[in-house]
Protein backbone atom coordinates (compact mmCIF):
# COMPACT_ATOMS: atom_id res chain seq x y z
CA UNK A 1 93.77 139.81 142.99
CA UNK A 2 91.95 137.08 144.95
CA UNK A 3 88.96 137.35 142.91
CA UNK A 4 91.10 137.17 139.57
CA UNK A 5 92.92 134.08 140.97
CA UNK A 6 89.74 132.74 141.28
CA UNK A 7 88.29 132.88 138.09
CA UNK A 8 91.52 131.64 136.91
CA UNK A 9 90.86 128.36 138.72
CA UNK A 10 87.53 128.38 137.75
CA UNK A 11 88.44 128.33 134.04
CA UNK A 12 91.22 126.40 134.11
CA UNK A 13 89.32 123.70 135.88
CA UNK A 14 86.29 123.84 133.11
CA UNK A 15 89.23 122.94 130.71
CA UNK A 16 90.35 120.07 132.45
CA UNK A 17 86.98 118.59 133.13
CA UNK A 18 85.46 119.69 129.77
CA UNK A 19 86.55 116.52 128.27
CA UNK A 20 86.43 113.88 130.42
CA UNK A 21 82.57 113.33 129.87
CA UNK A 22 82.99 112.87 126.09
CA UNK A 23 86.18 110.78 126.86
CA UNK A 24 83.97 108.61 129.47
CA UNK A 25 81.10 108.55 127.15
CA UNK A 26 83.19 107.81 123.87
CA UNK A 27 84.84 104.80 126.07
CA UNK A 28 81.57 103.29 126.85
CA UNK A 29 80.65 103.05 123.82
CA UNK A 30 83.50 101.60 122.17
CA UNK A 31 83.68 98.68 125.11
CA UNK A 32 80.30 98.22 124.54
CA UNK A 33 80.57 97.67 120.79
CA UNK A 34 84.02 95.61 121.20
CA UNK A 35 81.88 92.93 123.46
CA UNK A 36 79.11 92.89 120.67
CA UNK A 37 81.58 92.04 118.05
CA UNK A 38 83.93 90.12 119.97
CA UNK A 39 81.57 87.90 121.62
CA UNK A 40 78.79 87.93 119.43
CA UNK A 41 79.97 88.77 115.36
CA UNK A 42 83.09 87.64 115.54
CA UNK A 43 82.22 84.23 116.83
CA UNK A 44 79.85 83.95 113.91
CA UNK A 45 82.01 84.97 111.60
CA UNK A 46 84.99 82.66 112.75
CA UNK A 47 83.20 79.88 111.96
CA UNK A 48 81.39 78.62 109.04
CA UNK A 49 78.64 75.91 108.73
CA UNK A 50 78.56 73.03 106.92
CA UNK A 51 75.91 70.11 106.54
CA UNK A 52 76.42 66.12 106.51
CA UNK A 53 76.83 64.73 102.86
CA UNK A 54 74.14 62.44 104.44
CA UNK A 55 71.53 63.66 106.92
CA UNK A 56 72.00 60.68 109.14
CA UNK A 57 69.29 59.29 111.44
CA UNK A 58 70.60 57.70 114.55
CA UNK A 59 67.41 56.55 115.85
CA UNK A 60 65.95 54.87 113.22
CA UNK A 61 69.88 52.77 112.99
CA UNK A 62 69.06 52.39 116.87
CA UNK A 63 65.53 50.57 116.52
CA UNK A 64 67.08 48.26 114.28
CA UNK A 65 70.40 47.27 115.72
CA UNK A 66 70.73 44.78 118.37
CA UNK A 67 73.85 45.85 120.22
CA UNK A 68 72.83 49.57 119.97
CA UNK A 69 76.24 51.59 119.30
CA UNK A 70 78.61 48.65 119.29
CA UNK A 71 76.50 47.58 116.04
CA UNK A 72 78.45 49.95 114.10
CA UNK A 73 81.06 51.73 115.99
CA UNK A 74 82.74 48.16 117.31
CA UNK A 75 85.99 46.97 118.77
CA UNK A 76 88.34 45.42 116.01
CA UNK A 77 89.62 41.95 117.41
CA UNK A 78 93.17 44.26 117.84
CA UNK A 79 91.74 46.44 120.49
CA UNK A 80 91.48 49.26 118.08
CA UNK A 81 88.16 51.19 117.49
CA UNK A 82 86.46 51.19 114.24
CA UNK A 83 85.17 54.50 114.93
CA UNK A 84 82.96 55.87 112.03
CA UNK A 85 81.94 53.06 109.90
CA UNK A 86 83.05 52.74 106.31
CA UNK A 87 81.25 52.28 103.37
CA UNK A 88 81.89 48.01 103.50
CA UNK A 89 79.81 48.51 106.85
CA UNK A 90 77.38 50.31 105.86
CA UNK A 91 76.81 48.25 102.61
CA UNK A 92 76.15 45.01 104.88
CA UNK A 93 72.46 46.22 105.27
CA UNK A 94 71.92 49.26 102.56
CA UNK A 95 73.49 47.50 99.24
CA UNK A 96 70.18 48.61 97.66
CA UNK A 97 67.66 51.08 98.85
CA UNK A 98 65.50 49.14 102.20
CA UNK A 99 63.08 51.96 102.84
CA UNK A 100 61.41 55.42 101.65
CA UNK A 101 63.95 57.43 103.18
CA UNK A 102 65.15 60.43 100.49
CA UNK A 103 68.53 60.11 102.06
CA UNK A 104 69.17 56.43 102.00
CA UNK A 105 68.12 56.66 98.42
CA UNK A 106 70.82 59.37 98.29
CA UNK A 107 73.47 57.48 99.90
CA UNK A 108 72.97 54.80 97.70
CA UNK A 109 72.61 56.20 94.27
CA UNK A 110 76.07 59.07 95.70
CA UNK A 111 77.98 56.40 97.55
CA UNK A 112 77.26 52.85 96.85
CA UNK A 113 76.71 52.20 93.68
CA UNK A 114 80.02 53.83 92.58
CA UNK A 115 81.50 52.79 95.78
CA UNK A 116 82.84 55.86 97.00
CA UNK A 117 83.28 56.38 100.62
CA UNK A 118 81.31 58.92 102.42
CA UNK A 119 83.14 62.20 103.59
CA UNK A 120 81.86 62.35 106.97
CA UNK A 121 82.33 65.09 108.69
CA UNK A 122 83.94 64.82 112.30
CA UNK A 123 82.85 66.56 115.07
CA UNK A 124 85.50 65.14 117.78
CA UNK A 125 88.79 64.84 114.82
CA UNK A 126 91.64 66.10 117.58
CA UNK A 127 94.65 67.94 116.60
CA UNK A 128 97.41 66.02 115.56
CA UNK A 129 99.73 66.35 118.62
CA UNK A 130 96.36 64.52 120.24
CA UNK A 131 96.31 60.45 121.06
CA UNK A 132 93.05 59.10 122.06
CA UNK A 133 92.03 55.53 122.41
CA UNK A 134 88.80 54.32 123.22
CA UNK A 135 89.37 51.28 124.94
CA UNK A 136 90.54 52.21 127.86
CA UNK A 137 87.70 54.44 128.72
CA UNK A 138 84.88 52.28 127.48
CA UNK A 139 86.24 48.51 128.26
CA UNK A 140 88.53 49.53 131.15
CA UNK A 141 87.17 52.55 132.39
CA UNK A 142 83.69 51.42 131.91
CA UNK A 143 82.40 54.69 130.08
CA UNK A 144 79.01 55.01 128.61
CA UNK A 145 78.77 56.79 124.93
CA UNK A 146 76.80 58.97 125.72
CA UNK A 147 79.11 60.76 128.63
CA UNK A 148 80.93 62.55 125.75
CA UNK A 149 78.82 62.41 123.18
CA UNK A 150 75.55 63.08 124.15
CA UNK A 151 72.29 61.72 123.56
CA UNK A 152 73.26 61.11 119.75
CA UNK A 153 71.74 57.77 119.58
CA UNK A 154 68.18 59.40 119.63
CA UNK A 155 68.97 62.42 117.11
CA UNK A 156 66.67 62.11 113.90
CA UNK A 157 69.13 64.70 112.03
CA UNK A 158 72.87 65.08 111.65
CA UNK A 159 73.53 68.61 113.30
CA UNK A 160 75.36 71.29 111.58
CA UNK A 161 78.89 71.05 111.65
CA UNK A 162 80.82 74.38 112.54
CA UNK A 163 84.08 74.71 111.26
CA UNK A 164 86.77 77.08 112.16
CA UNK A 165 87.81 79.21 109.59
CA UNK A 166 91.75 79.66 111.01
CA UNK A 167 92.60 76.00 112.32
CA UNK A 168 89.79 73.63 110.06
CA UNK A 169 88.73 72.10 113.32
CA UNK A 170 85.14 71.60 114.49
CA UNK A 171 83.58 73.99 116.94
CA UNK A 172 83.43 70.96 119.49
CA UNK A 173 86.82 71.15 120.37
CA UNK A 174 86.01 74.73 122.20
CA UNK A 175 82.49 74.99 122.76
CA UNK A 176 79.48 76.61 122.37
CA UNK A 177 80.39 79.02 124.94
CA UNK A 178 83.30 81.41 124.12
CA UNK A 179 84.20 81.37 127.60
CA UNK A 180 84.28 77.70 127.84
CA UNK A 181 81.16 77.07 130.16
CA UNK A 182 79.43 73.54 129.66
CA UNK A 183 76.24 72.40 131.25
CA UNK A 184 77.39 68.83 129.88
CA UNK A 185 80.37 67.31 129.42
CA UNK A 186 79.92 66.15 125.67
CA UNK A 187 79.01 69.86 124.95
CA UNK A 188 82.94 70.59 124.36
CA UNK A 189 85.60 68.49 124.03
CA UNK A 190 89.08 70.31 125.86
CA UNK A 191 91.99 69.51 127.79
CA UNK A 192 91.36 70.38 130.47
CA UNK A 193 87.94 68.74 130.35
CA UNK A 194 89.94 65.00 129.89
CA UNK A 195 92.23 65.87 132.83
CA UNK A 196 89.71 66.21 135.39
CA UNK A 197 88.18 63.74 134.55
CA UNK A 198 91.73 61.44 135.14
CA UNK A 199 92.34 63.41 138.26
CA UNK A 200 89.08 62.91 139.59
CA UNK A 201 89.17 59.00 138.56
CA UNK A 202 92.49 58.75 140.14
CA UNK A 203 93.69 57.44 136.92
CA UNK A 204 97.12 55.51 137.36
CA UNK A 205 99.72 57.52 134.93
CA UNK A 206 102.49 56.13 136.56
CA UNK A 207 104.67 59.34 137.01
CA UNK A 208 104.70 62.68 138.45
CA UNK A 209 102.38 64.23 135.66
CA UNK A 210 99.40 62.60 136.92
CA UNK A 211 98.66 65.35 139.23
CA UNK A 212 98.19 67.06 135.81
CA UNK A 213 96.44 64.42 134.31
CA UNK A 214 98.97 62.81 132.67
CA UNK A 215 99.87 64.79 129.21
CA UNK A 216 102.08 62.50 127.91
CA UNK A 217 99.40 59.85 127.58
CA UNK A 218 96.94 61.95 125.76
CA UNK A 219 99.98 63.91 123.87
CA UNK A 220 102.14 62.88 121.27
């Protein structure tokens, strides 16, 4: 009887562990594959690529300006910025074509001879709900450009622009990095990126929600 009871067990214990393995195995696999696709297709596919309507050349703008970025992305004499520059700007020094550049030639034969303003595309345009000024960061706070944006002034090439499929905003508002890792601060442009920074500048919001960084001053 012992014996019988025993290969019983035996049996019934080969059916219980038969299937882990494949269940094990089969579950490797498909976490495996999810990671692929959700960090590395899915990404791609969320977001499509577009190019400048003008490959723009920062450097060579640069060389030839004498107040660097202020040249073209100035104050107004209301405080406000001027941010990209429109085509009255840019017609101040390009009204006809001033050098061998295939672009300029582009830009001027596409945009200012029928006067049609360029449709830039923005890397930094914030949702809605978002309110950000410039002044007080670069005349109050002091704030080079190039802490948020980068080392633009010395690109030779507008970069591609990534746009997200679902919301129509630029990549730069997440990231690179799907888990929201930057090396530098003008590699993403977040939340929770600005409120740091406030925190850590002890910026004066006047209320309770500056130990939040303020959200009311940055939201409308």
């Amino acid at each position: 009887m012992s014996t019988h009871k025993d290969q019983t067990k035996a049996v019934s214990d080969q059916d219980t562990e038969g299937p882990a393995a494949p269940i094990i195995f089969f579950f490797i696999i498909g976490f495996a594959a999810s990671l692929v696709i959700g960090w590395g297709i899915f990404p791609k596919l969320l977001y499509s690529q577009k190019h400048q309507p003008i490959d723009f050349n920062h450097a060579v703008h640069v060389e030839e300006v004498d107040d660097g970025c202020e040249s073209c992305h100035y104050f107004r004499e209301d405080g406000s910025f001027s941010g990209i520059p429109d085509l009255e700007s840019c017609m101040e020094c390009h009204e006809d074509v001033i050098g061998a550049s295939e672009e300029e030639e582009k830009f001027v034969e596409e945009y200012v001879v029928p006067e049609r303003e360029v449709p830039w595309l923005v890397y930094s345009r914030q949702p809605d709900c978002v309110y950000f000024s410039h002044a007080p960061h670069v005349i109050s706070g002091k704030m080079e450009c190039a802490e948020c944006h980068g080392h633009i002034g010395e690109s030779d090439h507008a970069r591609v622009y990534e746009e997200n499929r679902i919301t129509g905003y630029s990549r730069d508002i997440w990231g690179k990095n799907m888990i929201g890792i930057a090396k530098n601060p003008w590699e993403r442009m977040k939340m929770d990126d600005c409120s740091k920074c406030h925190i850590r500048e002890n910026v004066n919001q006047g209320s309770v929600q500056t130990q939040k960084g303020g959200c009311f001053v940055c939201h409308k």
